[in-house]
Protein backbone atom coordinates (compact mmCIF):
# COMPACT_ATOMS: atom_id res chain seq x y z
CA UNK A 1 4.09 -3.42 16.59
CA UNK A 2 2.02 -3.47 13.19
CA UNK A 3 1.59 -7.23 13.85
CA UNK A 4 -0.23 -6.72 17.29
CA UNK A 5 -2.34 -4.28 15.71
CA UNK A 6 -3.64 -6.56 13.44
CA UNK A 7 -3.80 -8.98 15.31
CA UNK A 8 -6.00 -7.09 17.80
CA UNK A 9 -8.29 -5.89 14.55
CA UNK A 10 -8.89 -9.63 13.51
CA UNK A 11 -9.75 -10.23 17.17
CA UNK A 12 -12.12 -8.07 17.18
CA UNK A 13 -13.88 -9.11 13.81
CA UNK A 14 -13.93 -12.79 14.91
CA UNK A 15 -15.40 -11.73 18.32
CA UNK A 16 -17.77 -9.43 16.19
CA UNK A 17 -18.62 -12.14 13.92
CA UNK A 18 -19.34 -15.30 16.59
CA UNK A 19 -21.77 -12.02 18.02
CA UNK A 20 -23.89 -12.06 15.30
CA UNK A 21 -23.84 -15.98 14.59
CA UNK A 22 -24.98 -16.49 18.39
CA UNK A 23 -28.53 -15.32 19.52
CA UNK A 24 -28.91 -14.50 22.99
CA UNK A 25 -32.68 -14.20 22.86
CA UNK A 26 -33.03 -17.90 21.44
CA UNK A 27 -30.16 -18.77 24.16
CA UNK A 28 -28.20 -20.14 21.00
CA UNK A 29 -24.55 -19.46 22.85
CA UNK A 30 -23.54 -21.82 25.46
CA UNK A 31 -20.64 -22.27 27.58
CA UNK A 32 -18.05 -22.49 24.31
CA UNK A 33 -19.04 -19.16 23.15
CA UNK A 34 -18.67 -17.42 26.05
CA UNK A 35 -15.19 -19.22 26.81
CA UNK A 36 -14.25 -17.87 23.15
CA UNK A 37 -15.82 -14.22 23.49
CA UNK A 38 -14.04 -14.00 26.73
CA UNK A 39 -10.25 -15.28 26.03
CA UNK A 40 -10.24 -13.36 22.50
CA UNK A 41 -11.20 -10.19 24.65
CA UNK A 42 -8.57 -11.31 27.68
CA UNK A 43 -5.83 -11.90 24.69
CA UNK A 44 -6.21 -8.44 22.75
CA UNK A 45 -5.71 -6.79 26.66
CA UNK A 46 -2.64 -9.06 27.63
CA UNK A 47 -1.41 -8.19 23.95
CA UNK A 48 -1.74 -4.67 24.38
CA UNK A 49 -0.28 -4.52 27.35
CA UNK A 50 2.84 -5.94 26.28
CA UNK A 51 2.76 -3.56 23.53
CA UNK A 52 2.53 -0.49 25.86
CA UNK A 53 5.67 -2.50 28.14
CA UNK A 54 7.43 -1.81 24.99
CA UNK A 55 6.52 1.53 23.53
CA UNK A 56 7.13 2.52 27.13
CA UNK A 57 10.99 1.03 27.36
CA UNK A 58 11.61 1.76 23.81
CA UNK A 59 10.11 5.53 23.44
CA UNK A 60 9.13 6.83 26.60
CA UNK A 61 12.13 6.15 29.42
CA UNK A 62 11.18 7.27 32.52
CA UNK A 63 14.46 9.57 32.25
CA UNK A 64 12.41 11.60 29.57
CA UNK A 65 9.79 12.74 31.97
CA UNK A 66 9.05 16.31 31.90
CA UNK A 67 11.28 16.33 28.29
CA UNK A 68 9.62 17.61 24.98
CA UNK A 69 11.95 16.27 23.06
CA UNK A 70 16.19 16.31 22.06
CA UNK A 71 18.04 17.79 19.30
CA UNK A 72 19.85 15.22 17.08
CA UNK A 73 22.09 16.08 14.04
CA UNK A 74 20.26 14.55 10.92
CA UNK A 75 22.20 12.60 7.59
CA UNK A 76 22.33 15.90 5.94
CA UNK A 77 24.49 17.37 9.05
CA UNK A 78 21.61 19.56 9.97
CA UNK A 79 20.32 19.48 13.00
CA UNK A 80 17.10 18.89 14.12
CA UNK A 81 14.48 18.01 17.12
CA UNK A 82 13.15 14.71 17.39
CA UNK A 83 9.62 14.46 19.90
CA UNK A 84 9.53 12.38 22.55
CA UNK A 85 7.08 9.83 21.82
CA UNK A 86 4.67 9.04 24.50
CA UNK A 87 2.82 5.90 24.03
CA UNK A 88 -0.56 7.98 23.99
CA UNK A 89 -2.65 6.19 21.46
CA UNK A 90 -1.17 2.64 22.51
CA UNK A 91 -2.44 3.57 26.14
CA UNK A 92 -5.76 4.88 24.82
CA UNK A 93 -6.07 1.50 22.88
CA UNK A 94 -5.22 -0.79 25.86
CA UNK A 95 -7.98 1.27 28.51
CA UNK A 96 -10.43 0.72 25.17
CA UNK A 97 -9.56 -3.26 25.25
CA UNK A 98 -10.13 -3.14 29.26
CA UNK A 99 -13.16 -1.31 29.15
CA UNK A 100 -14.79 -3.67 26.82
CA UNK A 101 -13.72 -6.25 28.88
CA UNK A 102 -15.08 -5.25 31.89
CA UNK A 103 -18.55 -4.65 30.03
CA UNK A 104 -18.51 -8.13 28.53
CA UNK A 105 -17.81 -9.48 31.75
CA UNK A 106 -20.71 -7.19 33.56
CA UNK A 107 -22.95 -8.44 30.71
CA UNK A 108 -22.35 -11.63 31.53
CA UNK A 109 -22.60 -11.28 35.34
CA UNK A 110 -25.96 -9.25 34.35
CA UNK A 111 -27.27 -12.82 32.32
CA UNK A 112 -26.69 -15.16 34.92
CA UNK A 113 -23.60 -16.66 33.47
CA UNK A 114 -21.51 -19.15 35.87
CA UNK A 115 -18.04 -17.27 36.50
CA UNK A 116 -16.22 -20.61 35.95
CA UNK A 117 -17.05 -19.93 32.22
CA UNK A 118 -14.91 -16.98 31.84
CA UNK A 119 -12.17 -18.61 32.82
């Protein structure tokens, strides 16, 4: 889970960084760019995605709707209640990843940009 993380973090600086190489008012990014801007953004959402799949199977069964949490006898023989985990921040994360997705792609329609070069 760690590794998607960073993985979506150096995403996001290489997306940030091709930003500031390219100048849109000289028209210095081209077809390339906007391939690579697009598919990092597409990637980091299919990537979280899976990792909500997971959190979801792995923490958050759907037979632990409407449950808090369970009490689970520790190493120590003392008992004690473990919280259900519910995938909150990975969900929050993945909406974020859309979002920004949706806005690249509306800043693109918004510029003129030939929907074939999304793809």
């Amino acid at each position: 889970m760690r590794h998607l993380l960073r993985y979506a973090a150096l995403a996001s600086l290489a997306l940030r960084a091709a930003a500031l190489h390219a100048d849109p008012a000289r028209g210095d990014e081209g077809e390339a760019w906007w391939r690579a801007q697009h598919a990092a953004r597409a990637a980091a959402v299919a990537s979280l995605e899976r990792e909500v799949a997971a959190c979801e199977e792995r923490e958050a069964p759907p037979a632990y709707d409407g449950v808090a949490g369970y009490v689970t006898r520790g190493r120590d023989g003392r008992w004690r209640e473990v919280e259900i985990k519910r995938c909150d921040q990975q969900r929050a994360d993945l909406e974020a990843a859309r979002t920004e997705l949706d806005q690249f792609e509306e800043q693109a329609r918004r510029r003129g940009i030939p929907p074939g070069w999304l793809r």
